[in-house]
PDB file of N, CA and C in Angstrom:
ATOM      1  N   UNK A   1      41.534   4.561  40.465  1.00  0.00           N
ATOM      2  CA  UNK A   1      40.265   3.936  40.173  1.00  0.00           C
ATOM      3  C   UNK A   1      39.671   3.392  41.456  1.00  0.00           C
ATOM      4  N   UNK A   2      39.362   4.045  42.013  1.00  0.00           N
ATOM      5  CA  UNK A   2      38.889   3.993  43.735  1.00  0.00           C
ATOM      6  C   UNK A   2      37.510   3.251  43.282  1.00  0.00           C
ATOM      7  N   UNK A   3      37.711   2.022  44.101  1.00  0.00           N
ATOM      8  CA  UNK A   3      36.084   1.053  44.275  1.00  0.00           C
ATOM      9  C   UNK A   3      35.904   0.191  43.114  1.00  0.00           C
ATOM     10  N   UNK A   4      37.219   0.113  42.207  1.00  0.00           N
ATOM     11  CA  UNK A   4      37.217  -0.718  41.150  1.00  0.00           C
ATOM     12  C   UNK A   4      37.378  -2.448  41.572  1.00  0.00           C
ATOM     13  N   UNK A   5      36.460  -3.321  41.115  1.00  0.00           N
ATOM     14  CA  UNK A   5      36.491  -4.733  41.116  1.00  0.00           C
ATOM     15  C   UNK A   5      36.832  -5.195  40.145  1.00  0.00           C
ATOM     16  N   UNK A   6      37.856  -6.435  39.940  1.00  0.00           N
ATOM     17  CA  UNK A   6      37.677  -6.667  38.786  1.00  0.00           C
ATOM     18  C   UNK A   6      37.282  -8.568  39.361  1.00  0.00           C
ATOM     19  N   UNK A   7      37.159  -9.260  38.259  1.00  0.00           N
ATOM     20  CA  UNK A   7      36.434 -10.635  38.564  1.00  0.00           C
ATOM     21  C   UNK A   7      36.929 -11.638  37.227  1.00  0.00           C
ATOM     22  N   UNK A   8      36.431 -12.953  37.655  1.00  0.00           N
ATOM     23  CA  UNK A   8      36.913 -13.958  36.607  1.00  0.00           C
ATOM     24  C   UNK A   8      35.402 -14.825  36.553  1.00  0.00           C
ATOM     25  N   UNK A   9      34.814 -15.565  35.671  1.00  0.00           N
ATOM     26  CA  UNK A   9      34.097 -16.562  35.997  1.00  0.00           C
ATOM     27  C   UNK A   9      35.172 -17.754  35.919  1.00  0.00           C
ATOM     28  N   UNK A  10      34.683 -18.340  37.042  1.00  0.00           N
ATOM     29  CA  UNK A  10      35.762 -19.615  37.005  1.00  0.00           C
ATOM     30  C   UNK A  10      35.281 -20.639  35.766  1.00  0.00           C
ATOM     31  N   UNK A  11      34.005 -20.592  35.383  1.00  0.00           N
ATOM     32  CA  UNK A  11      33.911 -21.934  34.588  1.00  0.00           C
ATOM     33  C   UNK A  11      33.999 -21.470  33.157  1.00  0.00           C
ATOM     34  N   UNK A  12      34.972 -19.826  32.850  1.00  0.00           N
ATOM     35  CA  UNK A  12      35.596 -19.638  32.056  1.00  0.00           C
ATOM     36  C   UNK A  12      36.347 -20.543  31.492  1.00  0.00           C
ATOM     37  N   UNK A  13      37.317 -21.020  32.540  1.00  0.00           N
ATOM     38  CA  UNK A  13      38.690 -22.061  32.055  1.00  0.00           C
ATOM     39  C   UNK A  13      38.177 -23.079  31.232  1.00  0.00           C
ATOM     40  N   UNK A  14      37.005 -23.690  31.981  1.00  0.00           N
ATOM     41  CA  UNK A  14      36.872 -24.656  30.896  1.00  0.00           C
ATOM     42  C   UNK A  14      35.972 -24.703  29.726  1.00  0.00           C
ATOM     43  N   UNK A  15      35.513 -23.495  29.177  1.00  0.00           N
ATOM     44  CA  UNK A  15      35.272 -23.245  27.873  1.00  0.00           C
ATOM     45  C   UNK A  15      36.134 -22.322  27.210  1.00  0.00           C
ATOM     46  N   UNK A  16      37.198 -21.962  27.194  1.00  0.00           N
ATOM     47  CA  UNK A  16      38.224 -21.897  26.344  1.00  0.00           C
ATOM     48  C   UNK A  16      37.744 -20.086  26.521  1.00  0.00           C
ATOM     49  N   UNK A  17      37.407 -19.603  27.699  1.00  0.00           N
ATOM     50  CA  UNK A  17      37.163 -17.890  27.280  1.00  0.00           C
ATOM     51  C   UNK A  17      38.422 -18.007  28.343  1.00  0.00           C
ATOM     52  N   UNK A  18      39.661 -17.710  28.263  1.00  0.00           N
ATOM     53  CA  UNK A  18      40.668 -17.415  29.061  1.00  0.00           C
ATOM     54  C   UNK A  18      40.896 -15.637  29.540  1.00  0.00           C
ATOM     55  N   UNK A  19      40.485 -14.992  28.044  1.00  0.00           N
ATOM     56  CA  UNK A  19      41.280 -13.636  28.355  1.00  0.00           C
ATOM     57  C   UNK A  19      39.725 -13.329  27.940  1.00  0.00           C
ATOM     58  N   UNK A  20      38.737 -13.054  29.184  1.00  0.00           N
ATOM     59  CA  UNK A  20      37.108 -12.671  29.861  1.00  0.00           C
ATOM     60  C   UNK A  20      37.544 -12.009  31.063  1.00  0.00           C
ATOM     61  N   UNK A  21      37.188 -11.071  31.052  1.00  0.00           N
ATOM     62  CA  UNK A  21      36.813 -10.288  32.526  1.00  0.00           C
ATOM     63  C   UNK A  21      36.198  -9.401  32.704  1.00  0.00           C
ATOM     64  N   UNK A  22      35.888  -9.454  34.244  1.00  0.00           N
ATOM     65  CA  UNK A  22      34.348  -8.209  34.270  1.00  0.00           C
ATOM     66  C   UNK A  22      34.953  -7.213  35.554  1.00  0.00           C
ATOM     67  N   UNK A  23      34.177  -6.010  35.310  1.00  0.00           N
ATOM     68  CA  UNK A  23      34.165  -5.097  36.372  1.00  0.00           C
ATOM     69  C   UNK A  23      33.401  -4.282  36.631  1.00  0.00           C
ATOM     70  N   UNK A  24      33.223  -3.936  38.081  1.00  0.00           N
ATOM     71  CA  UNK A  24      32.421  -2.884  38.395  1.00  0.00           C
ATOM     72  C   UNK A  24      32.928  -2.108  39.510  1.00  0.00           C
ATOM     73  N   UNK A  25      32.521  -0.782  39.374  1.00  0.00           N
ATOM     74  CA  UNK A  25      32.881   0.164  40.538  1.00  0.00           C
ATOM     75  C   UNK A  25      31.849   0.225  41.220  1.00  0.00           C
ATOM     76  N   UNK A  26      32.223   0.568  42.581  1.00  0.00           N
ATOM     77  CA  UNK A  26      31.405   0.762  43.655  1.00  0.00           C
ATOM     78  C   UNK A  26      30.470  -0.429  43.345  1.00  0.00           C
ATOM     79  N   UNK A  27      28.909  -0.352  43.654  1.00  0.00           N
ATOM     80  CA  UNK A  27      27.742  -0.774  43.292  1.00  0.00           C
ATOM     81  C   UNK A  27      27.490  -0.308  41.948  1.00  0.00           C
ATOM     82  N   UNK A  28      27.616   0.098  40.684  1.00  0.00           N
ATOM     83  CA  UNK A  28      27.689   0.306  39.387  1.00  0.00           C
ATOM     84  C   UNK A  28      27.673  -1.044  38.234  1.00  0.00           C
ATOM     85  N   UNK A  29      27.565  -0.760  37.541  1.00  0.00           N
ATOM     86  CA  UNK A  29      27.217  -1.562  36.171  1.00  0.00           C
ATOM     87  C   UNK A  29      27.808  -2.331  36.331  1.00  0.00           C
ATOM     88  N   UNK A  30      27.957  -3.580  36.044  1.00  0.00           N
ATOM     89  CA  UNK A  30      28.840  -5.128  35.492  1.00  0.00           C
ATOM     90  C   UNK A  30      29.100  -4.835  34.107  1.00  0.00           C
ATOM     91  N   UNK A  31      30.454  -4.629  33.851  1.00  0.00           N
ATOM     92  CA  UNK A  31      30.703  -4.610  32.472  1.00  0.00           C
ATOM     93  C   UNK A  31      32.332  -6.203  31.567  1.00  0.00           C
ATOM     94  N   UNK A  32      31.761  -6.402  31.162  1.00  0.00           N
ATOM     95  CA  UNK A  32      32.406  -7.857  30.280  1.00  0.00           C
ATOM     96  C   UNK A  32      33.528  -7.304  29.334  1.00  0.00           C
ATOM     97  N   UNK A  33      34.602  -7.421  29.685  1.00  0.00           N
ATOM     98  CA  UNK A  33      35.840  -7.050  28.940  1.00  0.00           C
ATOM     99  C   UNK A  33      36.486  -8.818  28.252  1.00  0.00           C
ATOM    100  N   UNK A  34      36.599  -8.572  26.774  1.00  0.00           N
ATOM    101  CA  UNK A  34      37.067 -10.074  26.223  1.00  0.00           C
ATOM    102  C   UNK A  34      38.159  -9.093  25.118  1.00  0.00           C
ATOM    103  N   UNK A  35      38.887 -10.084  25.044  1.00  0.00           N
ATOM    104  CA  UNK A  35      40.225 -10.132  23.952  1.00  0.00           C
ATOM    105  C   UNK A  35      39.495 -10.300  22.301  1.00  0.00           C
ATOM    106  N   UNK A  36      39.441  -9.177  21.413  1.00  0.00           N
ATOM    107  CA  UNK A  36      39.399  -9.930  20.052  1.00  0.00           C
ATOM    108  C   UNK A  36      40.805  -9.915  19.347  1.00  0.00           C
ATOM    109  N   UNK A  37      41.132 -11.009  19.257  1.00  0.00           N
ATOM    110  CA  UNK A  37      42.467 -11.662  18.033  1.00  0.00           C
ATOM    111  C   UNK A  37      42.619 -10.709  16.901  1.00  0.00           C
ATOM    112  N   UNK A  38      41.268 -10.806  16.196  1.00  0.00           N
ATOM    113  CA  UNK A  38      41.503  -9.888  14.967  1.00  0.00           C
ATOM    114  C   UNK A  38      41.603  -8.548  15.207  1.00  0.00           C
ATOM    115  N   UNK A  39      41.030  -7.869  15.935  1.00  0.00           N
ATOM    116  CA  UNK A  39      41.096  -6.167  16.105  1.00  0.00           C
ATOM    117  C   UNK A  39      42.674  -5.856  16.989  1.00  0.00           C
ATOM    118  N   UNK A  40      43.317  -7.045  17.749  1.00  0.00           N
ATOM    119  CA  UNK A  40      43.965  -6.629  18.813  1.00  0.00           C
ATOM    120  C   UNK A  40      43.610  -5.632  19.820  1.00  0.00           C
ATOM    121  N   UNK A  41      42.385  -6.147  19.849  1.00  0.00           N
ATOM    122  CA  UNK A  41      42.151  -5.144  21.103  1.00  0.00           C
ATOM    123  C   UNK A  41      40.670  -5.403  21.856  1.00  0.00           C
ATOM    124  N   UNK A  42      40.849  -4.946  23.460  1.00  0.00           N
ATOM    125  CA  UNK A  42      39.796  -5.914  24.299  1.00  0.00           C
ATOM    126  C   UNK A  42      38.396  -4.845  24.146  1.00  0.00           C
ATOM    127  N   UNK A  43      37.479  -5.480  23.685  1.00  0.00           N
ATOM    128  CA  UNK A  43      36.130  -5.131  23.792  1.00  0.00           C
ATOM    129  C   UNK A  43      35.409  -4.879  25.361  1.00  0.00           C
ATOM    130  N   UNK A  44      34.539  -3.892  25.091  1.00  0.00           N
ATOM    131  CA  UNK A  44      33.796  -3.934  26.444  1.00  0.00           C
ATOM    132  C   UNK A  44      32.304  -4.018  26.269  1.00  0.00           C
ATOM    133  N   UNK A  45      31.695  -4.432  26.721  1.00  0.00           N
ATOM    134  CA  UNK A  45      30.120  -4.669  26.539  1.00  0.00           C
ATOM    135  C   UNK A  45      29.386  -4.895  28.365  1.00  0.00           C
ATOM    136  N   UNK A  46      28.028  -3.674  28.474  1.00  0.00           N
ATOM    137  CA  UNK A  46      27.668  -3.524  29.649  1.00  0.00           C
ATOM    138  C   UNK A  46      27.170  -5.082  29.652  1.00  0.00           C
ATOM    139  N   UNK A  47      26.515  -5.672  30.908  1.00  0.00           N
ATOM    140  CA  UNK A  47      26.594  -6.948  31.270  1.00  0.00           C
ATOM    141  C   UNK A  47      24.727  -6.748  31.377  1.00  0.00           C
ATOM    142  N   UNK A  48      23.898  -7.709  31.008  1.00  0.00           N
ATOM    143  CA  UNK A  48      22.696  -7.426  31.815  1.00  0.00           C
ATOM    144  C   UNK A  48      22.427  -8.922  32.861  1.00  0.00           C
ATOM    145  N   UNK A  49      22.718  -8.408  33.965  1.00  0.00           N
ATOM    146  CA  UNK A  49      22.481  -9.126  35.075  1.00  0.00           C
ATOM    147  C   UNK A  49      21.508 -10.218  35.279  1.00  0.00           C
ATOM    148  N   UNK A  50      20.448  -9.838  34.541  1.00  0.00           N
ATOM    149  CA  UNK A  50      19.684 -10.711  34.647  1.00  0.00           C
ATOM    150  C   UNK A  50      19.361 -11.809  33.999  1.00  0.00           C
ATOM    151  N   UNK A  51      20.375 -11.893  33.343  1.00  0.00           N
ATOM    152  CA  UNK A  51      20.602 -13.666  32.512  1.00  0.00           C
ATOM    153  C   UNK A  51      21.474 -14.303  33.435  1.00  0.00           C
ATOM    154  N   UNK A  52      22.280 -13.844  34.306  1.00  0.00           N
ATOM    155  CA  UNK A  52      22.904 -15.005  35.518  1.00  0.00           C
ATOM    156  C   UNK A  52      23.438 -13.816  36.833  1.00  0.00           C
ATOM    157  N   UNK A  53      23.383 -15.222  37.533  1.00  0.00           N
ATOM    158  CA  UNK A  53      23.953 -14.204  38.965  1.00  0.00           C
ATOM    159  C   UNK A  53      25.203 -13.457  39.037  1.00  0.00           C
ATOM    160  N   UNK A  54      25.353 -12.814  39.726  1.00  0.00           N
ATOM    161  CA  UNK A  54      26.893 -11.585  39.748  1.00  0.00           C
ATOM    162  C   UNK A  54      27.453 -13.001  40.457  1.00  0.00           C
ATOM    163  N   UNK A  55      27.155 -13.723  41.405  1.00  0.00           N
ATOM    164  CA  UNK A  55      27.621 -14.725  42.222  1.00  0.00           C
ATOM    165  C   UNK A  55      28.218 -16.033  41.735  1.00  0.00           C
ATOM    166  N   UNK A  56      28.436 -15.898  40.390  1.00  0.00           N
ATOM    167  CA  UNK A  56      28.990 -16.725  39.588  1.00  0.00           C
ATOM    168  C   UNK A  56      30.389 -15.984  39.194  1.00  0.00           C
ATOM    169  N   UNK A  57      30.616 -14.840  39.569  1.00  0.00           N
ATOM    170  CA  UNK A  57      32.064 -14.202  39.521  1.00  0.00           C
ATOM    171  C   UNK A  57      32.899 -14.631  40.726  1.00  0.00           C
ATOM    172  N   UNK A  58      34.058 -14.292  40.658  1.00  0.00           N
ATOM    173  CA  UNK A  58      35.518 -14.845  41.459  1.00  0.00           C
ATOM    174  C   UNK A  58      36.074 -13.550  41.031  1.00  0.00           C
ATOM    175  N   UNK A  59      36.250 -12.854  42.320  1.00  0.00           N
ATOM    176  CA  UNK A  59      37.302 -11.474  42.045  1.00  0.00           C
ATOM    177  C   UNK A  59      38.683 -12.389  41.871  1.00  0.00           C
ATOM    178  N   UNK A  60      39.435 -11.371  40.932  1.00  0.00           N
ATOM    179  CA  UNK A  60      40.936 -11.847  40.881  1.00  0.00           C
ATOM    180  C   UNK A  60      41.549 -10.593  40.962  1.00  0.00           C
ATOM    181  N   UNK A  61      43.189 -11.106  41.635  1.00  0.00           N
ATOM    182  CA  UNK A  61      43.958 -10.035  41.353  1.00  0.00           C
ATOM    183  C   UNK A  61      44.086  -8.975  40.489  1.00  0.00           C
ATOM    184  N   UNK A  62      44.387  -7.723  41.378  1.00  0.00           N
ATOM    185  CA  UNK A  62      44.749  -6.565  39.756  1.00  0.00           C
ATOM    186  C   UNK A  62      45.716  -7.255  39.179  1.00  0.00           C
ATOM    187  N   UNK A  63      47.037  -8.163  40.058  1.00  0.00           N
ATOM    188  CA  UNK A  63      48.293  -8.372  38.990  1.00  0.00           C
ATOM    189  C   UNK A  63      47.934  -9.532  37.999  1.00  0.00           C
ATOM    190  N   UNK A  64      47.179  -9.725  38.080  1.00  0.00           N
ATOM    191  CA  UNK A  64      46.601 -10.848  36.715  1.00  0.00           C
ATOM    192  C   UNK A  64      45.973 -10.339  35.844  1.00  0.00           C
ATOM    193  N   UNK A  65      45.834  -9.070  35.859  1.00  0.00           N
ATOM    194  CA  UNK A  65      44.974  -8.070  34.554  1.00  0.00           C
ATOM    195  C   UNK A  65      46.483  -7.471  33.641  1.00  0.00           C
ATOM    196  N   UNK A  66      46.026  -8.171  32.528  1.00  0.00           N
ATOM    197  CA  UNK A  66      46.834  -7.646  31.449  1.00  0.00           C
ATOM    198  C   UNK A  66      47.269  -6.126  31.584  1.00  0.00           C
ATOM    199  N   UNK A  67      48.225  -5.545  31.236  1.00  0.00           N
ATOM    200  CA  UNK A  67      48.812  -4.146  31.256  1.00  0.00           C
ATOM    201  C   UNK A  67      47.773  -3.442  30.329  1.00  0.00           C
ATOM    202  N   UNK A  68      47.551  -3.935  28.958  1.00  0.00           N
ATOM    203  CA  UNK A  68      46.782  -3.511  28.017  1.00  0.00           C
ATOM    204  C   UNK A  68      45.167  -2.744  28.236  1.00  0.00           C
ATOM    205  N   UNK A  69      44.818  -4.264  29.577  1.00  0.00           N
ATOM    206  CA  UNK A  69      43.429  -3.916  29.546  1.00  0.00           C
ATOM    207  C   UNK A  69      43.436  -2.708  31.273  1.00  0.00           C
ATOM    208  N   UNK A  70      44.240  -2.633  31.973  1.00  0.00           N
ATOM    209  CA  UNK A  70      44.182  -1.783  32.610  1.00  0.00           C
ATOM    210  C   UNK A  70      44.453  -0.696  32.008  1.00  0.00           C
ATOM    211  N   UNK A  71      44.739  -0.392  31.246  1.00  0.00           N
ATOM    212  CA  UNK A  71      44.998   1.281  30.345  1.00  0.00           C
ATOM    213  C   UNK A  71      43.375   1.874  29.701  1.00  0.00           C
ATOM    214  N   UNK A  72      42.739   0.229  28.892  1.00  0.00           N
ATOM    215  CA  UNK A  72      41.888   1.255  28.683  1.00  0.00           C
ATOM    216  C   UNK A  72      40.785   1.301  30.144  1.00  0.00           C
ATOM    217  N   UNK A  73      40.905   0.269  30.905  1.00  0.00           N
ATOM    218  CA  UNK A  73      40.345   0.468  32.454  1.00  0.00           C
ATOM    219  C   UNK A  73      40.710   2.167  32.794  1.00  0.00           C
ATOM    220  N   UNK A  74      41.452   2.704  32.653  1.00  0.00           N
ATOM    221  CA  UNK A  74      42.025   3.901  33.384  1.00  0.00           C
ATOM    222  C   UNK A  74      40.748   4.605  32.268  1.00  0.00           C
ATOM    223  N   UNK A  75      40.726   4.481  31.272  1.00  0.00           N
ATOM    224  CA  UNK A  75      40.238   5.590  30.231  1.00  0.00           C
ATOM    225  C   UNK A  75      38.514   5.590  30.157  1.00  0.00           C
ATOM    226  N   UNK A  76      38.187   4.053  30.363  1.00  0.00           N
ATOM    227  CA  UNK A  76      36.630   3.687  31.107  1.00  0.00           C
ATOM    228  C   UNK A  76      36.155   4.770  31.761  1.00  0.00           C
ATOM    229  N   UNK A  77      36.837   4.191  33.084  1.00  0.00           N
ATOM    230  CA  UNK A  77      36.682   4.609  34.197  1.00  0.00           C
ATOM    231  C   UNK A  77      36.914   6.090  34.343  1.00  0.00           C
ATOM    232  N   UNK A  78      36.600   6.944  33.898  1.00  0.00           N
ATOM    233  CA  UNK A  78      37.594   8.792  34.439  1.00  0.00           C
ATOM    234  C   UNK A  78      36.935   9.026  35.673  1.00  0.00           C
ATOM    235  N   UNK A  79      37.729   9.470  36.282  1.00  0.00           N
ATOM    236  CA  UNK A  79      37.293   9.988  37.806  1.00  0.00           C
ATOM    237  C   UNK A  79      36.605  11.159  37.670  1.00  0.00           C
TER     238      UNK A  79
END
């Protein structure tokens, strides 16, 4: 997944969105990956930028991305 970002909003933590994250390749879309409880399984929804800045993201480690949500990351993303 060459040019993949992934990101956190920090002021996630303190509204209780813990398992939120976004990504984009290269210069490409902002897309919002969240955990639903009931489906077991992480949703993706494109992001529209223009309700807040990209500059409110905090890249984080790949090793802090769930195993789960990098799989369907692999299946997103096809090269």
């Amino acid at each position: 997944m060459n040019g993949l970002r992934m990101f956190i909003r920090p002021d996630n933590k303190t509204s209780g969105e813990n398992n939120v994250f976004y990504s984009q390749r290269s210069h490409g879309p902002i897309y919002r990956w969240h955990y639903e409880n009931h489906v077991a399984k992480w949703q993706v929804a494109r992001v529209d930028i223009s309700d807040w800045s990209s500059q409110e993201l905090c890249i984080t480690p790949w090793q802090s991305i769930p195993h789960e949500l990098k799989t369907q990351l692999s299946n997103h993303y096809v090269e």
